[in-house]
N, C-alpha and C. Protein backbone atom coordinates (compact mmCIF):
# COMPACT_ATOMS: atom_id res chain seq x y z
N UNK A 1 -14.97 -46.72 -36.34
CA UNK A 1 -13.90 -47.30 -35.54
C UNK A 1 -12.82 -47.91 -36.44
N UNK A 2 -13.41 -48.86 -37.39
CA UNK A 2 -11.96 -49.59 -38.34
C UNK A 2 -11.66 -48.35 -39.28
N UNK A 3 -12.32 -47.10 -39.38
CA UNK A 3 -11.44 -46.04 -40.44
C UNK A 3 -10.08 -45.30 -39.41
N UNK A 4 -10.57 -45.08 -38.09
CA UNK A 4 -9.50 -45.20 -37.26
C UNK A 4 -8.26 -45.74 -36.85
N UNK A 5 -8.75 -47.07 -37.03
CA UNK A 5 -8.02 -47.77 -36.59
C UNK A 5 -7.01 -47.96 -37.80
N UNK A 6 -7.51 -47.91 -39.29
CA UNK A 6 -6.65 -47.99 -40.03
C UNK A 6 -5.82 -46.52 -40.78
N UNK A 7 -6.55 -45.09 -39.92
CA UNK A 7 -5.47 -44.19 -39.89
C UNK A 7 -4.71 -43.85 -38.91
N UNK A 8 -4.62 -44.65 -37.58
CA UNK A 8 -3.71 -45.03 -37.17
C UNK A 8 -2.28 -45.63 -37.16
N UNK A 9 -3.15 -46.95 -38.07
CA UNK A 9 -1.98 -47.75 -38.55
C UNK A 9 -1.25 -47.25 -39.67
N UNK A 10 -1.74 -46.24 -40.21
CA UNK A 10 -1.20 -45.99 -41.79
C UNK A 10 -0.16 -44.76 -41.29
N UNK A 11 -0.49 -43.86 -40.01
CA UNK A 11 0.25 -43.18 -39.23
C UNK A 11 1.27 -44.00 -38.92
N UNK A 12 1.68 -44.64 -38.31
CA UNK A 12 2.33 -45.26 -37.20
C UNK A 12 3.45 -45.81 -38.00
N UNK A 13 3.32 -46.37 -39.32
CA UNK A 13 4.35 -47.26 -40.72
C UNK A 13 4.36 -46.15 -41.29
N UNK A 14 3.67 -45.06 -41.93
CA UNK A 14 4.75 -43.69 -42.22
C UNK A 14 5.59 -42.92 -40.99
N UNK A 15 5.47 -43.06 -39.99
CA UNK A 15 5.90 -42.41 -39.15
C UNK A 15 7.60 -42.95 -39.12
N UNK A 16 7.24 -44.43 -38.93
CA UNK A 16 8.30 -45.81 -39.42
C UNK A 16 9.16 -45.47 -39.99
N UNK A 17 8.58 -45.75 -41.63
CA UNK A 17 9.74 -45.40 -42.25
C UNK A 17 9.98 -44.23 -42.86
N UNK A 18 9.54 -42.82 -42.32
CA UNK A 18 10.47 -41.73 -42.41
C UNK A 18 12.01 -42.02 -41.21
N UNK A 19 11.73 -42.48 -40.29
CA UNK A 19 12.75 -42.92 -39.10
C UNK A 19 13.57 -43.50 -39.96
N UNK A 20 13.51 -44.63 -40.60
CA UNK A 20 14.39 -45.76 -40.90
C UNK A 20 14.89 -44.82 -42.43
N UNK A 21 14.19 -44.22 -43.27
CA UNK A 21 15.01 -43.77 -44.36
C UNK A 21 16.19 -42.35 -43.76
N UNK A 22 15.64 -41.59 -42.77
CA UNK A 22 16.25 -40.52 -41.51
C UNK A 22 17.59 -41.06 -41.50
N UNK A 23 17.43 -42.40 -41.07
CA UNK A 23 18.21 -42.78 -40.36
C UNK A 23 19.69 -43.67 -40.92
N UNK A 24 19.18 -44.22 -42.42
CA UNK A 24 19.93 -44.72 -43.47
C UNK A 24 21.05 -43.40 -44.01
N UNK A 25 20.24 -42.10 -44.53
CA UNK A 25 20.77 -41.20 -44.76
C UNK A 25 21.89 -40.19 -43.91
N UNK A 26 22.08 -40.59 -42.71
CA UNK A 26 23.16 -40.23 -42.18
C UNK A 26 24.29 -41.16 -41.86
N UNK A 27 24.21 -42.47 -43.22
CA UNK A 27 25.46 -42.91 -42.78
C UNK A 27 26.82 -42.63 -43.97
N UNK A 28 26.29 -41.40 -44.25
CA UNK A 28 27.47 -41.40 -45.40
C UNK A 28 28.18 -42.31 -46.21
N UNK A 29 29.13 -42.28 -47.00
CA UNK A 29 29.45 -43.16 -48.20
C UNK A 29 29.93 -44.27 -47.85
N UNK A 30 29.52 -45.54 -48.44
CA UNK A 30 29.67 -47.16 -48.08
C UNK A 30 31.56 -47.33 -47.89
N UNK A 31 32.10 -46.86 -48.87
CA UNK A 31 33.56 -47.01 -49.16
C UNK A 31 33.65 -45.54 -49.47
N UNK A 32 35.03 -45.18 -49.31
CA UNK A 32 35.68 -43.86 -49.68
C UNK A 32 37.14 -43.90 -49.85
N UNK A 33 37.63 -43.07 -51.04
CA UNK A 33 39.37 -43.42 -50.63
C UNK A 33 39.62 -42.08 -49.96
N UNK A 34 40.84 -41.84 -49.19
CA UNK A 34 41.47 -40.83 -48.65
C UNK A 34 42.80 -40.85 -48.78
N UNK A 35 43.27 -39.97 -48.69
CA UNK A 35 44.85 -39.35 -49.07
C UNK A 35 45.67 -39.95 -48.06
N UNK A 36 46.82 -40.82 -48.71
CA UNK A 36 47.51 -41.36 -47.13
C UNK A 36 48.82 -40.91 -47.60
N UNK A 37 49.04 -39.64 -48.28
CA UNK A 37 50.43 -39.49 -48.44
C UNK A 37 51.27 -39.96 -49.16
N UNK A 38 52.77 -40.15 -48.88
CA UNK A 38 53.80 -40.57 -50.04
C UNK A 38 53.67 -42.50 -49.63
N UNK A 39 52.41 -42.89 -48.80
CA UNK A 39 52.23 -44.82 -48.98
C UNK A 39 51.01 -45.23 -49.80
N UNK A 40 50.74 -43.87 -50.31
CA UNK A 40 49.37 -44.27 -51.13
C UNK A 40 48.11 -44.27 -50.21
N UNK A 41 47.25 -44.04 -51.34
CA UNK A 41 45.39 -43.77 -50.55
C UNK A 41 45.14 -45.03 -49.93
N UNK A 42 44.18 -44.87 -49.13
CA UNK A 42 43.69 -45.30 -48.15
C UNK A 42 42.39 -45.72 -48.36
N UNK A 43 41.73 -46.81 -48.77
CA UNK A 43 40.58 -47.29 -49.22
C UNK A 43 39.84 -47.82 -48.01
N UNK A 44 38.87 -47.26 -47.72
CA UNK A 44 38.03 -47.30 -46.19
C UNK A 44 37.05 -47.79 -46.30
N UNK A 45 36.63 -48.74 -45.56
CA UNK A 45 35.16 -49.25 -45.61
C UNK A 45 34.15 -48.53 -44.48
N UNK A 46 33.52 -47.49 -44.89
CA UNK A 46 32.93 -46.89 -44.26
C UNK A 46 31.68 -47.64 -43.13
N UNK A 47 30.77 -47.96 -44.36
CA UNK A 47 29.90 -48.83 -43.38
C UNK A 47 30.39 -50.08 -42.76
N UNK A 48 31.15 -50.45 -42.90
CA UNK A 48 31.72 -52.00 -41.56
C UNK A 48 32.33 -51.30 -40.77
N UNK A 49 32.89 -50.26 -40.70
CA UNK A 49 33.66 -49.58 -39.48
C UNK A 49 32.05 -49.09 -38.37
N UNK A 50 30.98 -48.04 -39.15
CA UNK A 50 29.91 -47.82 -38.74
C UNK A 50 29.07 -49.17 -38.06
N UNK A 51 29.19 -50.35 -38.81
CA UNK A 51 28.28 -51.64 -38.27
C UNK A 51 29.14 -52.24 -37.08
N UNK A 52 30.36 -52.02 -36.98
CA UNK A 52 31.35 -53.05 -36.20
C UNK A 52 30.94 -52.15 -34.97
N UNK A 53 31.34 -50.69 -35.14
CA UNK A 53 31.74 -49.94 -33.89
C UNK A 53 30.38 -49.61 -33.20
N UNK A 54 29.19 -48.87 -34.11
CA UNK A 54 27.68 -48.56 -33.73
C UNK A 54 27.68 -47.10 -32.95
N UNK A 55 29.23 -46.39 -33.04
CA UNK A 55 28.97 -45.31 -32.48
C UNK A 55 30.03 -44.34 -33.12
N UNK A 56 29.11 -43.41 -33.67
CA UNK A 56 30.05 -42.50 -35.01
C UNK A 56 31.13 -41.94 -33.86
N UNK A 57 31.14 -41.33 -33.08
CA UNK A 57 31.53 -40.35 -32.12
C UNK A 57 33.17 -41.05 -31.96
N UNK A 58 33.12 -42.68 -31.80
CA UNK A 58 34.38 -43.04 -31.65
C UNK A 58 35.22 -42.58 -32.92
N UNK A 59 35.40 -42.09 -34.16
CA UNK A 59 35.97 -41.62 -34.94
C UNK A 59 35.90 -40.18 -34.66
N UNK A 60 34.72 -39.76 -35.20
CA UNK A 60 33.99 -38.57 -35.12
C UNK A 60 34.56 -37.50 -34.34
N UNK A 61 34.81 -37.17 -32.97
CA UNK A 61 35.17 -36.93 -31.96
C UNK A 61 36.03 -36.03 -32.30
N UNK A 62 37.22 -36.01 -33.15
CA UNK A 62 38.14 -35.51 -33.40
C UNK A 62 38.11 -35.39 -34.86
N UNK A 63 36.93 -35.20 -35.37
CA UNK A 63 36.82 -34.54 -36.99
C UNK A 63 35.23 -34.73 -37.36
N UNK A 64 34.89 -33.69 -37.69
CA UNK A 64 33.27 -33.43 -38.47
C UNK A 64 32.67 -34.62 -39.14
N UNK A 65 31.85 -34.48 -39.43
CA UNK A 65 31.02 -35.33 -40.33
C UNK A 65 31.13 -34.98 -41.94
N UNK A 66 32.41 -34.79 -42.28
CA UNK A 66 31.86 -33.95 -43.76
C UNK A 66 33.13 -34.65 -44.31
N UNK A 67 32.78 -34.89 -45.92
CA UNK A 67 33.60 -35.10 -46.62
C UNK A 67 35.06 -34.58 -47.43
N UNK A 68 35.94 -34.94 -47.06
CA UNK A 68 37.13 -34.38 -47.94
C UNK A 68 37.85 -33.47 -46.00
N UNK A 69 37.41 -34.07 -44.84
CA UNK A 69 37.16 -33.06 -43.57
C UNK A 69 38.67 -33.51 -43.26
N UNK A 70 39.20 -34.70 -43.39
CA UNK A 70 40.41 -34.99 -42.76
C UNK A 70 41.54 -34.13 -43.17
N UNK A 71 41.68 -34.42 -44.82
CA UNK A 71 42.45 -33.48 -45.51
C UNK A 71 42.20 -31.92 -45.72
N UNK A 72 41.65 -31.47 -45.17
CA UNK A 72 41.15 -29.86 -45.19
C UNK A 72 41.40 -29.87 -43.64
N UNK A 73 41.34 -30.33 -42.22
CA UNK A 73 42.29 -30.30 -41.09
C UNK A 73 43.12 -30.48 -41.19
N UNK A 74 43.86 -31.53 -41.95
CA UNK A 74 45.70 -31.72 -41.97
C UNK A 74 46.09 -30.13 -42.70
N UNK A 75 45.63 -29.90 -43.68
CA UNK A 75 46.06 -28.66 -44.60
C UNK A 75 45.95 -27.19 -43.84
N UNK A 76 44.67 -26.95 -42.51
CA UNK A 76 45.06 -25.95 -42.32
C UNK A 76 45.68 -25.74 -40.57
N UNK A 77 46.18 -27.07 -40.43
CA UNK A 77 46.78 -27.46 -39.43
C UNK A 77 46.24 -27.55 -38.20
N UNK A 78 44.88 -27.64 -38.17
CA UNK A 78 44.20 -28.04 -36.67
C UNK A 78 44.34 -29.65 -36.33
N UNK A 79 44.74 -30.52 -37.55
CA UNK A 79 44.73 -31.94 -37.16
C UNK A 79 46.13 -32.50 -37.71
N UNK A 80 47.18 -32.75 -37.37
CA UNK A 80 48.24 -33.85 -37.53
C UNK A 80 48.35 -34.31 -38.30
N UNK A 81 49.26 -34.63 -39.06
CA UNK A 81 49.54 -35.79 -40.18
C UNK A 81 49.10 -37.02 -39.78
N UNK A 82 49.66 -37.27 -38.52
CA UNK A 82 48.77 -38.93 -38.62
C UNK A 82 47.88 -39.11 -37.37
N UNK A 83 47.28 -38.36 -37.14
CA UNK A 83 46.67 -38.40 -35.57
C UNK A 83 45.44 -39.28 -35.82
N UNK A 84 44.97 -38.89 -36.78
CA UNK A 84 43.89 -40.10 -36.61
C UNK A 84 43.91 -41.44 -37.10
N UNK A 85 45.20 -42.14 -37.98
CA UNK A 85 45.69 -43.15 -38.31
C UNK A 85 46.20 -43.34 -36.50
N UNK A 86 47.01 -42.87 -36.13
CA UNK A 86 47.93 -43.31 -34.76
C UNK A 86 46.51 -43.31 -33.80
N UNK A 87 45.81 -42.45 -33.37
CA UNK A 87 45.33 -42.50 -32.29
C UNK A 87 43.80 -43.15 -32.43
N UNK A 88 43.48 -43.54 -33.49
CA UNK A 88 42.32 -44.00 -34.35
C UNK A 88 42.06 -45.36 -34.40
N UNK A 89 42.80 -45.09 -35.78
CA UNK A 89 42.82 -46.27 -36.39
C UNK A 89 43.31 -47.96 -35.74
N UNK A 90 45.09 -47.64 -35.27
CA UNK A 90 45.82 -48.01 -35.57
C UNK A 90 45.75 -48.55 -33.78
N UNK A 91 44.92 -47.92 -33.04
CA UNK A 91 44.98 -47.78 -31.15
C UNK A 91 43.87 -48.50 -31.66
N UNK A 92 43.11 -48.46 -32.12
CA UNK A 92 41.67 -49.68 -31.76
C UNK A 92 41.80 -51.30 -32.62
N UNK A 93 42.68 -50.83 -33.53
CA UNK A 93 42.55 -52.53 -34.30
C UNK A 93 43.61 -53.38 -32.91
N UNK A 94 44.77 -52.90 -32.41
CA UNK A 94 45.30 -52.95 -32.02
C UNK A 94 44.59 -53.72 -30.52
N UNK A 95 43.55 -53.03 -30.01
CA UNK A 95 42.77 -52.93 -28.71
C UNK A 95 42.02 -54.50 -28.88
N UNK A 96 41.48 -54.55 -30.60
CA UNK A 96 40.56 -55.27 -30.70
C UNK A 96 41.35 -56.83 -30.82
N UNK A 97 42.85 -56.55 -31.10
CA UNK A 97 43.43 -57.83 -31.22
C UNK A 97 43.99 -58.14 -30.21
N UNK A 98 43.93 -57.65 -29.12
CA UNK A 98 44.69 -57.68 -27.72
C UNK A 98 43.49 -58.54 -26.90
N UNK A 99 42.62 -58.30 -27.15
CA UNK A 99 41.16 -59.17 -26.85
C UNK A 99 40.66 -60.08 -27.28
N UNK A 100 41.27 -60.10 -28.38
CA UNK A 100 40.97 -61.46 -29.18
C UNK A 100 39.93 -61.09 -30.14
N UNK A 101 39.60 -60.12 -30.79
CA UNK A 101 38.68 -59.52 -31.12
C UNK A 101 38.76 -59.56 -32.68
N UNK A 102 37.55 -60.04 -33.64
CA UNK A 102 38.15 -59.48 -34.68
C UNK A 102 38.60 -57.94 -35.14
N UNK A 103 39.35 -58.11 -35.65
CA UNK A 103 40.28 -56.50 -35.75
C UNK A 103 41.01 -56.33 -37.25
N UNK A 104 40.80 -54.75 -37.30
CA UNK A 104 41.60 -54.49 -38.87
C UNK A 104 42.85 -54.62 -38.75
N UNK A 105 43.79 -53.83 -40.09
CA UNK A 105 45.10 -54.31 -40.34
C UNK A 105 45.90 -53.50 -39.08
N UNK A 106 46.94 -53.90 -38.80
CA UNK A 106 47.34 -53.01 -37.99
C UNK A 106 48.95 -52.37 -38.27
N UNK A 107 49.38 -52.83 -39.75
CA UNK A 107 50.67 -52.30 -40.71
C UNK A 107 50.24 -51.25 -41.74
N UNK A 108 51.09 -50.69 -41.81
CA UNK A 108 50.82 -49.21 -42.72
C UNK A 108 50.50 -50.39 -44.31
N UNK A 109 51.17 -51.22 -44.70
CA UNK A 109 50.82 -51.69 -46.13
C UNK A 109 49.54 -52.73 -45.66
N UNK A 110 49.12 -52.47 -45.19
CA UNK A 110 47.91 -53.28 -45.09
C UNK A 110 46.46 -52.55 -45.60
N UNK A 111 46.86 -51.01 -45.04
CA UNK A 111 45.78 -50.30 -45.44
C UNK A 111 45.99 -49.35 -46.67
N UNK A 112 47.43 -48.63 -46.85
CA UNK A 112 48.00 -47.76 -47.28
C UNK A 112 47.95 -48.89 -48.92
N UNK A 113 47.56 -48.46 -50.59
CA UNK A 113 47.79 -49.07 -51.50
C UNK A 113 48.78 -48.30 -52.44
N UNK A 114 49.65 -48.30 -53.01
CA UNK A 114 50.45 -47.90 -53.89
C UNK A 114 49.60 -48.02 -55.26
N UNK A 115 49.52 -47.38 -55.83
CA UNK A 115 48.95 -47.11 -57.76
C UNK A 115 50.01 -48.01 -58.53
C-alpha cells in the first residue's frame, strides 16, 4: 500500500512539473527590441505585458507567435505600418488610463528610443 501510495505521489509532482516547465516555455523572450522605423526601436517588455494582460490572444490575434513576425508582415504587406502600435498598443494603454488603470506610455517618444 505505502509503495503505492508513494508511486502515486511521485506520479502526480512529475506530472506537475512537466505542466509548469510546458507552460514557462511558451512565454517567449522576457524583453525584445523591434523595429519602430525612422523614431527608433522599440524596447518591449514582453513578460509584464504577458503578466498584466494573462491573455496572449489580446496581441496575438493579429500576428503569430514567432519571432522577427511583425517585421516580416509589415515587409510582405499583410500587416500595416502601424496597425499594431495604433490598434494595439496605443488603444489599450489608452483604455487602461481612461479607467484609471495602471497603463503604458501612450506618446510615440515614450516607447520609440533614438541610438
Amino acid at each position: 500500500m505505502q509503495k503505492r501510495w508513494a508511486f502515486s505521489t511521485f506520479f502526480i509532482l512529475f506530472f506537475v512539473a512537466v505542466v509548469m516547465v510546458g507552460a514557462g516555455m511558451d512565454r517567449g523572450s522576457e524583453r525584445f527590441s523591434m523595429d519602430g522605423g525612422k523614431r527608433g526601436p522599440v524596447n518591449f517588455p514582453h513578460h509584464m505585458h504577458q503578466d498584466a494582460l494573462g491573455d496572449c490572444e489580446a496581441c496575438h490575434d493579429l500576428f503569430p507567435k514567432s519571432a522577427g513576425v511583425i517585421q516580416e508582415m509589415k515587409a510582405n504587406g499583410s500587416l500595416k505600418k502601424k496597425q499594431v502600435m495604433n490598434s494595439k498598443c496605443i488603444s489599450c494603454h489608452r483604455k487602461l488610463k481612461k479607467e484609471n488603470q495602471a497603463s503604458g506610455p501612450v506618446k510615440c517618444g515614450q516607447c520609440h528610443t533614438r541610438a
